[in-house]
C-alpha atoms as a PDB file:
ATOM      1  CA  UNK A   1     -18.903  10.198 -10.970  1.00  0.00           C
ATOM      2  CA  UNK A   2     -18.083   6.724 -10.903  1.00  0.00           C
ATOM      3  CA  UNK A   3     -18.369   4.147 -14.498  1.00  0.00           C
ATOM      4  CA  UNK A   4     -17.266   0.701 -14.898  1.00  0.00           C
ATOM      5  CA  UNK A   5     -15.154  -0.645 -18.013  1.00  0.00           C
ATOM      6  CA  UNK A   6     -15.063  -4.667 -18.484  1.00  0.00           C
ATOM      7  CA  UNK A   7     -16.467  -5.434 -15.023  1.00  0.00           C
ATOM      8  CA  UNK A   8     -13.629  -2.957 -13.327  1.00  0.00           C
ATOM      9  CA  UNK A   9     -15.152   0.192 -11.722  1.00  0.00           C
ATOM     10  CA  UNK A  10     -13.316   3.217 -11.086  1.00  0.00           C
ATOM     11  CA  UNK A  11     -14.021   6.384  -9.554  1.00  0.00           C
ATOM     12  CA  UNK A  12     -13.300   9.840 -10.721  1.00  0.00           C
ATOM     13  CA  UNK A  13     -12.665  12.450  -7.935  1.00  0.00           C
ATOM     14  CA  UNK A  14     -12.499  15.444 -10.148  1.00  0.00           C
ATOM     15  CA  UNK A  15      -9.386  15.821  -9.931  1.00  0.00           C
ATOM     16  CA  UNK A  16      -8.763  15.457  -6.067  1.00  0.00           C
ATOM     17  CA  UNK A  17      -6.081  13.116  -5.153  1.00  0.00           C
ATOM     18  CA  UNK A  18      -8.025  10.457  -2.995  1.00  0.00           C
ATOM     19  CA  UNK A  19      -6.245  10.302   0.884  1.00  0.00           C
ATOM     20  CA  UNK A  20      -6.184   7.344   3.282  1.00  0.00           C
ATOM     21  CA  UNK A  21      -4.091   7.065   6.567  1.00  0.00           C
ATOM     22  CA  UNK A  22      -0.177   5.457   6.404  1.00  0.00           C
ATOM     23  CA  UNK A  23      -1.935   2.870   9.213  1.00  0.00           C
ATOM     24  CA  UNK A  24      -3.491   1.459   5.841  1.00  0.00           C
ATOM     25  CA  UNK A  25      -0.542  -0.950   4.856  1.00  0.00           C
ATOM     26  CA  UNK A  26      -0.457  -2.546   8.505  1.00  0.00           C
ATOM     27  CA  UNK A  27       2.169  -4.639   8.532  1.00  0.00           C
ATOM     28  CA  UNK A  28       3.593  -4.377   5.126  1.00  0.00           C
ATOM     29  CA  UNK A  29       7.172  -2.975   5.628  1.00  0.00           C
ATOM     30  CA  UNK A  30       7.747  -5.551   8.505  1.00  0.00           C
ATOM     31  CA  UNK A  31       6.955  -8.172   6.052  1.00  0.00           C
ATOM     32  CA  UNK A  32       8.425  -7.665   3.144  1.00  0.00           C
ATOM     33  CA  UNK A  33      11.697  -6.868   5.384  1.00  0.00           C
ATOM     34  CA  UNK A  34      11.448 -10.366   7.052  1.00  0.00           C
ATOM     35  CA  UNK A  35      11.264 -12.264   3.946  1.00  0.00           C
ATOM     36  CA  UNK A  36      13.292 -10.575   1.308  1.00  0.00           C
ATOM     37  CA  UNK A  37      15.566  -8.756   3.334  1.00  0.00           C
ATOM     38  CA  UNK A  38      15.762  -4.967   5.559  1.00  0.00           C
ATOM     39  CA  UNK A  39      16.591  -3.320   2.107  1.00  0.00           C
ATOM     40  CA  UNK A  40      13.686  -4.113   0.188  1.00  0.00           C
ATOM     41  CA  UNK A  41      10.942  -2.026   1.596  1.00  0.00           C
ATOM     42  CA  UNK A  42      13.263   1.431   1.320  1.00  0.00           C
ATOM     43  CA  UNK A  43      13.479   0.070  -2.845  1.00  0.00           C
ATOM     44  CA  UNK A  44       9.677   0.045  -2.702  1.00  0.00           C
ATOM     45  CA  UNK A  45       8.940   3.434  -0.861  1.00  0.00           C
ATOM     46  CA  UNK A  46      11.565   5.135  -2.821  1.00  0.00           C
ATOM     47  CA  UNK A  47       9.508   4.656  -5.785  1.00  0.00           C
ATOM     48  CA  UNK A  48       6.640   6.007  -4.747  1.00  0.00           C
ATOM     49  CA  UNK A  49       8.449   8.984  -3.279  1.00  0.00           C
ATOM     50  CA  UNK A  50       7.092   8.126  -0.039  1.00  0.00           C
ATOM     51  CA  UNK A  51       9.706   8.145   3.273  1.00  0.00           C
ATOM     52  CA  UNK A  52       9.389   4.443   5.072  1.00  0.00           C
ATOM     53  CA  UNK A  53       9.308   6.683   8.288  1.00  0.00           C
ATOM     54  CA  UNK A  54       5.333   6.430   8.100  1.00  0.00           C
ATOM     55  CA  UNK A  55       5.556   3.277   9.376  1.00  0.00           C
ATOM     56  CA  UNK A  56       6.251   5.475  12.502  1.00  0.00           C
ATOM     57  CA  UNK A  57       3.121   7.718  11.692  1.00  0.00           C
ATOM     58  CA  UNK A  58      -0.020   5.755  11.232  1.00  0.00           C
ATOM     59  CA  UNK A  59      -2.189   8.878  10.843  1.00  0.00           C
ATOM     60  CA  UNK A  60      -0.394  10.500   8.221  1.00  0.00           C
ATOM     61  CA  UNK A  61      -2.317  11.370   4.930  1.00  0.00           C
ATOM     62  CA  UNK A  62      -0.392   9.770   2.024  1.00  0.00           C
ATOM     63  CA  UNK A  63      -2.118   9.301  -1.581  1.00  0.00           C
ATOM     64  CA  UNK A  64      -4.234   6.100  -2.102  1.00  0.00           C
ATOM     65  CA  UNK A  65      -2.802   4.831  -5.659  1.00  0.00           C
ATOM     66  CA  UNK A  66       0.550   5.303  -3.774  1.00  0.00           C
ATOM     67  CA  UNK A  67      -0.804   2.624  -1.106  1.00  0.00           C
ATOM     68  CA  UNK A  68      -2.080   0.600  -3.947  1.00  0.00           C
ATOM     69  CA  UNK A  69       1.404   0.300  -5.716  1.00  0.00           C
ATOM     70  CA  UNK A  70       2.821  -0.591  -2.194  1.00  0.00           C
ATOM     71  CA  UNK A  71       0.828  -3.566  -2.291  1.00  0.00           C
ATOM     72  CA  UNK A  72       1.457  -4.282  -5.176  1.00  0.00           C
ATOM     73  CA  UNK A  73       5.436  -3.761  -5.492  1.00  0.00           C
ATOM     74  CA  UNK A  74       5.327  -5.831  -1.890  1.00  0.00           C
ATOM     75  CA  UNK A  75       3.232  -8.563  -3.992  1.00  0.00           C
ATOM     76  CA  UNK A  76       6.077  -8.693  -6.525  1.00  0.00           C
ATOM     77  CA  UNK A  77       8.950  -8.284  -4.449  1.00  0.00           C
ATOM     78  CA  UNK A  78       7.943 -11.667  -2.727  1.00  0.00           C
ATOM     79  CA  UNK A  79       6.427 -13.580  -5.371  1.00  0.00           C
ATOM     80  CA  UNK A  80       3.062 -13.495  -3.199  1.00  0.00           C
ATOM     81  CA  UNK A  81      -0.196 -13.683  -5.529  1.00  0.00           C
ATOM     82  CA  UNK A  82      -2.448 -12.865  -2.030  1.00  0.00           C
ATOM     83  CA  UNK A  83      -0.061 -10.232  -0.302  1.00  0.00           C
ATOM     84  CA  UNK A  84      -1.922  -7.628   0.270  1.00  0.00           C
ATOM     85  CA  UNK A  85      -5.099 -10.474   1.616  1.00  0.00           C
ATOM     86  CA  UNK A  86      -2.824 -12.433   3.955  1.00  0.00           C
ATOM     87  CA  UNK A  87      -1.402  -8.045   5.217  1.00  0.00           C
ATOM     88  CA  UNK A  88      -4.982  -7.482   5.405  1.00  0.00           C
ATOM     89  CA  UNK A  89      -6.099 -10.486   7.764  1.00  0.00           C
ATOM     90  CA  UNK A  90      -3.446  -9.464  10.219  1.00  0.00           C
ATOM     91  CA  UNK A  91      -5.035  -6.147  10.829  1.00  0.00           C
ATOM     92  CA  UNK A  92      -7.209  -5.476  14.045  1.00  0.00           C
ATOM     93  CA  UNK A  93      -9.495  -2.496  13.813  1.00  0.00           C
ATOM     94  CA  UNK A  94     -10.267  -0.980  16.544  1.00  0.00           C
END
């Protein structure tokens, strides 16, 4: 079931958690480490309780609001208002 509140839809998965691959945040760890230094992106996978060793496995299920909250900790962390759109245009698909 999906519904929309103010212009902002959601979905509801019944209570599934919704999946997507680790390969989803492309090149965020590398970034954030570059510009606000190699301690930063363990701070920002620590709180979602997620080990920054998926950057090592692309294919690994994680939760999708815990990708969401990547982007957007990495968006804070650096002050970045388009963050996870500049990540984004990096990425190749094969």
């Amino acid at each position: 079931m999906s519904f929309c509140v103010k212009g902002a839809c959601n979905v509801s998965y019944s209570g599934s958690t919704p999946l997507v691959q680790a390969k989803g945040f492309g090149g965020l760890p590398e970034r954030v480490e570059r510009e606000a230094g190699e301690r930063v992106p363990f701070d920002i996978f620590e709180k979602e309780k997620l080990p920054l060793a998926l950057r090592e496995a692309p294919n690994m299920p994680m939760p999708l609001h815990s990708m969401a909250s990547l982007f957007a900790r990495g968006a804070d962390a650096l002050d970045c208002r388009t963050f996870g759109l500049d990540i984004g245009e990096q990425m190749t698909h094969p």
